[in-house]
Protein backbone atom coordinates (compact mmCIF):
# COMPACT_ATOMS: atom_id res chain seq x y z
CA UNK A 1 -102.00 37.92 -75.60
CA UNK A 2 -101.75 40.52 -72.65
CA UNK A 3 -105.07 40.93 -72.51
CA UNK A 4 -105.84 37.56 -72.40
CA UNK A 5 -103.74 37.12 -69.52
CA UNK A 6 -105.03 40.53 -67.79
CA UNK A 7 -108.64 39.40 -67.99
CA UNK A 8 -107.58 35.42 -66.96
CA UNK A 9 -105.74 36.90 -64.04
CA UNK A 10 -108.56 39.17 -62.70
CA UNK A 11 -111.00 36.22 -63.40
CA UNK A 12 -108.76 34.40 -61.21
CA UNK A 13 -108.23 36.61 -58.65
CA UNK A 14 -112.14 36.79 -58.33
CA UNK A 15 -112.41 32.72 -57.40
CA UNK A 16 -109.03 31.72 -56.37
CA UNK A 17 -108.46 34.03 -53.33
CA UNK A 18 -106.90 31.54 -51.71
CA UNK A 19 -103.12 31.06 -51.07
CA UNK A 20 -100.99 27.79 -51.07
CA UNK A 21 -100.76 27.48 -47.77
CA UNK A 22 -104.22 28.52 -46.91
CA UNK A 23 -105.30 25.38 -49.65
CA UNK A 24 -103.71 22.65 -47.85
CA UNK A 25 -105.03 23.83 -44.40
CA UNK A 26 -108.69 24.02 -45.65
CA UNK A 27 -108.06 20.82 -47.66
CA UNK A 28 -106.86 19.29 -44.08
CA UNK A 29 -110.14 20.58 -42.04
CA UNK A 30 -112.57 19.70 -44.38
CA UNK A 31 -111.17 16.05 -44.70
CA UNK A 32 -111.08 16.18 -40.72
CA UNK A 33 -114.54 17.25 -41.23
CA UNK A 34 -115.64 14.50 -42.53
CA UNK A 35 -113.78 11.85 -41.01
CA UNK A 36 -115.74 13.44 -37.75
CA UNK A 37 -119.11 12.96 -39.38
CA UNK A 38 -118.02 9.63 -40.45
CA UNK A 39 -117.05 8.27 -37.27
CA UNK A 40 -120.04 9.89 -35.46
CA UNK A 41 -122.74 8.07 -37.80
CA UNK A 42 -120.42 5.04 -37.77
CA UNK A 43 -120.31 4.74 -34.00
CA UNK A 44 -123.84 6.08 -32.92
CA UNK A 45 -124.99 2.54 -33.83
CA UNK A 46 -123.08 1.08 -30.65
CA UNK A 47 -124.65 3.64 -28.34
CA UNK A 48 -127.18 2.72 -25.53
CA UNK A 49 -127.71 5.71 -23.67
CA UNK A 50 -130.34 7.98 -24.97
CA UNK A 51 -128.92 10.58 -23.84
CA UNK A 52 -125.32 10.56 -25.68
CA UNK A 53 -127.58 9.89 -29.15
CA UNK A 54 -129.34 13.01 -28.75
CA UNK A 55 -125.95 14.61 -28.10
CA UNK A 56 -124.67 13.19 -30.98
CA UNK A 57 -127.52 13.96 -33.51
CA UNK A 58 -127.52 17.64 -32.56
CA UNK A 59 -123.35 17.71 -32.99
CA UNK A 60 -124.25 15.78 -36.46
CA UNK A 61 -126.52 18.15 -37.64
CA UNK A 62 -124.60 21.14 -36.40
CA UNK A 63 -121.28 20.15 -37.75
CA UNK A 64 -122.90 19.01 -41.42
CA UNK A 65 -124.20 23.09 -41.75
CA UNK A 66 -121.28 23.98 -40.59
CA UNK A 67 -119.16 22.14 -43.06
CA UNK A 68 -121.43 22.97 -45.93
CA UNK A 69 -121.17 26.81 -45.12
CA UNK A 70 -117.12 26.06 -44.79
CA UNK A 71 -116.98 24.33 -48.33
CA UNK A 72 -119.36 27.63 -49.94
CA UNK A 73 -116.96 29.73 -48.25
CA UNK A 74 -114.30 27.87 -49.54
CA UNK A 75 -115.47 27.06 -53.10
CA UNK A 76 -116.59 30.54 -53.58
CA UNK A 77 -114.08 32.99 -52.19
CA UNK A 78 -117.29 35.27 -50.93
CA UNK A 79 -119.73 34.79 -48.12
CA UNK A 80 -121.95 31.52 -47.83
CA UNK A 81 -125.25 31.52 -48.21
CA UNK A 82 -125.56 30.64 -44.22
CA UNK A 83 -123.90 31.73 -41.93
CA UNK A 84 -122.51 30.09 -39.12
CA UNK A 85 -124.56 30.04 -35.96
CA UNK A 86 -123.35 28.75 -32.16
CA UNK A 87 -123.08 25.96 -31.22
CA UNK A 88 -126.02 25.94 -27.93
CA UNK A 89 -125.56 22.68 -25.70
CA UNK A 90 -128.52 21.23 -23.45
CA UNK A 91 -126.02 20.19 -20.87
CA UNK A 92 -125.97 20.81 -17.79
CA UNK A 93 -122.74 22.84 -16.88
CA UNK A 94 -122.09 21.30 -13.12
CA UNK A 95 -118.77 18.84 -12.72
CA UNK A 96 -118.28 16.29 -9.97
CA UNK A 97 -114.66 16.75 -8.31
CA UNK A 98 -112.63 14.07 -7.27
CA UNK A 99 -111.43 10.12 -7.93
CA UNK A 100 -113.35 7.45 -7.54
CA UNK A 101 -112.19 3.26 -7.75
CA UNK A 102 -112.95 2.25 -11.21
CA UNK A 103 -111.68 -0.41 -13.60
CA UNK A 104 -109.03 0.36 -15.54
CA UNK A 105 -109.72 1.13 -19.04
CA UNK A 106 -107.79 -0.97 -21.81
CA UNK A 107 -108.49 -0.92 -25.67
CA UNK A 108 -110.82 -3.23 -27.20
CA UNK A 109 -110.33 -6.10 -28.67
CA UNK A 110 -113.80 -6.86 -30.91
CA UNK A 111 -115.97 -3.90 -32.42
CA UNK A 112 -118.64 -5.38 -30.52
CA UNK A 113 -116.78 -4.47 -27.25
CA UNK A 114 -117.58 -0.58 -28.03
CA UNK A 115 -119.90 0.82 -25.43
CA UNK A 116 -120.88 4.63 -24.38
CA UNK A 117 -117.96 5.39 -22.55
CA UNK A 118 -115.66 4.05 -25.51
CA UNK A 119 -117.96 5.93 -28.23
CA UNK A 120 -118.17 8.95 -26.22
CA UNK A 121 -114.39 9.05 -25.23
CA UNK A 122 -113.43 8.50 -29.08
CA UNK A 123 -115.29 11.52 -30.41
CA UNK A 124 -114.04 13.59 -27.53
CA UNK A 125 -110.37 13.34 -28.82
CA UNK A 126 -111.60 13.59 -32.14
CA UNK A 127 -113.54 16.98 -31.41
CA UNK A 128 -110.16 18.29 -29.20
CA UNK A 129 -107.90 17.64 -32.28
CA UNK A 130 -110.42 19.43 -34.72
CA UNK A 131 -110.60 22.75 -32.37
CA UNK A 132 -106.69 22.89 -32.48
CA UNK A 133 -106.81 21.75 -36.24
CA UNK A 134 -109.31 25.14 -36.32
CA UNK A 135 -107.05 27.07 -34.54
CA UNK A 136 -103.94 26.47 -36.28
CA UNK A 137 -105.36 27.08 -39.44
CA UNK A 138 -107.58 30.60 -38.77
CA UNK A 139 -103.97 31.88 -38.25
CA UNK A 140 -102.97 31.78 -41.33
CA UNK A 141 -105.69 32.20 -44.23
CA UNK A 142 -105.49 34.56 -46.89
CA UNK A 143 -109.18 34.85 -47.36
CA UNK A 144 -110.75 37.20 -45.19
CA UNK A 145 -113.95 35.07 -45.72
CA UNK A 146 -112.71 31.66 -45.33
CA UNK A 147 -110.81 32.47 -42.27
CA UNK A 148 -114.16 34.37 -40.39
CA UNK A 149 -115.49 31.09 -40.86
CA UNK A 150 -112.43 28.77 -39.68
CA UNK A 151 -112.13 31.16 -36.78
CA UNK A 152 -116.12 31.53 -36.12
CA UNK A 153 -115.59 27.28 -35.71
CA UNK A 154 -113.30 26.94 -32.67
CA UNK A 155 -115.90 28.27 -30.26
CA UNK A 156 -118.19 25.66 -31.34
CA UNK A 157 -115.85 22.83 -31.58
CA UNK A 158 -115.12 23.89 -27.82
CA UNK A 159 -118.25 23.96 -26.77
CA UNK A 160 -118.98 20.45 -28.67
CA UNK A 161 -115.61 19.28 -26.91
CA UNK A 162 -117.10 20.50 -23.63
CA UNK A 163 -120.33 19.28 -23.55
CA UNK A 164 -118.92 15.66 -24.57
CA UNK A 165 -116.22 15.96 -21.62
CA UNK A 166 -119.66 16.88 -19.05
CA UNK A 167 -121.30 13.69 -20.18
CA UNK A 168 -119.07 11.75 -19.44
CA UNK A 169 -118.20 13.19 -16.39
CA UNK A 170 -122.02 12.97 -15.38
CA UNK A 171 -121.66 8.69 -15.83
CA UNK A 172 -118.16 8.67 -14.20
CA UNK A 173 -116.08 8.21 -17.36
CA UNK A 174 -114.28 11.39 -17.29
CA UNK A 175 -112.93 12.04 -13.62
CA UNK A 176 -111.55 15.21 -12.73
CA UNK A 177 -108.97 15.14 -9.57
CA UNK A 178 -108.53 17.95 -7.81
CA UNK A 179 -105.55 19.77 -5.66
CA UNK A 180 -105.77 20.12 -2.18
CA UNK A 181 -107.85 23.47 -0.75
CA UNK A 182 -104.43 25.37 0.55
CA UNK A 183 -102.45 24.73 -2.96
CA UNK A 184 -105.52 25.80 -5.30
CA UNK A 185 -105.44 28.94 -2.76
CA UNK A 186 -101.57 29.53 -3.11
CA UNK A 187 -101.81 29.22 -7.05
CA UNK A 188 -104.80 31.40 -7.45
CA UNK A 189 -103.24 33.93 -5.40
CA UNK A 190 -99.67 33.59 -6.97
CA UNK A 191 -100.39 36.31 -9.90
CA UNK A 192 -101.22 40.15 -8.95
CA UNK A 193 -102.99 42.64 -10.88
CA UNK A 194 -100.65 44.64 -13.77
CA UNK A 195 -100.31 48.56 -13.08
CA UNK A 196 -99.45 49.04 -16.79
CA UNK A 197 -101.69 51.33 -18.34
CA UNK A 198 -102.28 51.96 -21.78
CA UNK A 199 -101.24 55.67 -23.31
């Protein structure tokens, strides 16, 4: 009977490296996962802009690998079969400073209202809440595997977040007001250097 329960445990410890905590945080970003991939297929039929579909298939098809390689991970306990790569965005990186007059922006009230700055808005706060959703949960794993992975995700969830934030900054959706000159001076300057040194 010992033995049996010798050779289940090792078996165990083999595929299960994974503790309780660590189960219901993977659980939580894989269903956030696809909920993301849902609502990006689901609302890329209301876009117009060519543009914001070609940034949507390329986050589609890089957050689909990077699930699959997530549930391998996952599943397995060991390394997936690919690895994670970085996220590369064709945007360019320039802002445009300042407020313009716009209409205000209330919810919708028919689907058919949707339009790029809605679509494009929605999986913005969608991609900000999975990079802290990422974040959290890299903390904590167990499994030095699954959390490489988790962790290897923010940076690309960031740079997903990023690139949708610069689109719509480039059509005006996303404005970005800025302090005057002297206070951006007086903030940037209110930190010095630390003299602590390392022995």
């Amino acid at each position: 009977m010992e033995n049996q329960f010798n050779q289940h445990s090792q078996e165990d410890s083999m595929s299960f490296q994974h503790g309780g905590h660590e189960m219901f945080d993977v659980q939580e970003v894989l269903s956030g996962a696809v909920s993301l991939l849902n609502t990006y297929k689901m609302t890329k039929e209301m876009v117009q802009d060519v543009e914001l579909k070609e940034v949507i298939d390329r986050q589609v098809s890089f957050l689909t690998q990077e699930y699959n390689t997530l549930l391998e991970a996952f599943q397995t306990g060991s390394k997936p079969t690919v690895s994670l790569k970085s996220y590369m965005m064709k945007m360019d990186h320039s802002f445009t400073y300042g407020l313009k007059e716009s209409e205000p922006v209330t919810p919708i009230t028919e689907v058919t209202d949707m339009n790029d700055q809605h679509v494009s808005s929605l999986l913005l706060g969608m991609m900000k809440s999975s990079a802290s959703l990422r974040a959290m949960t890299a903390l904590e794993m167990t499994n030095p595997v699954v959390r490489r992975v988790v962790a290897d995700s923010v940076p690309n969830a960031v740079e997903m977040a990023y690139e949708l934030s610069l689109y719509q900054n480039h059509h005006g959706y996303y404005q970005v007001p800025q302090l005057p000159t002297q206070d951006m001076q007086k903030m940037m300057n209110a930190y010095g250097p630390s003299s602590n040194t390392v022995h």
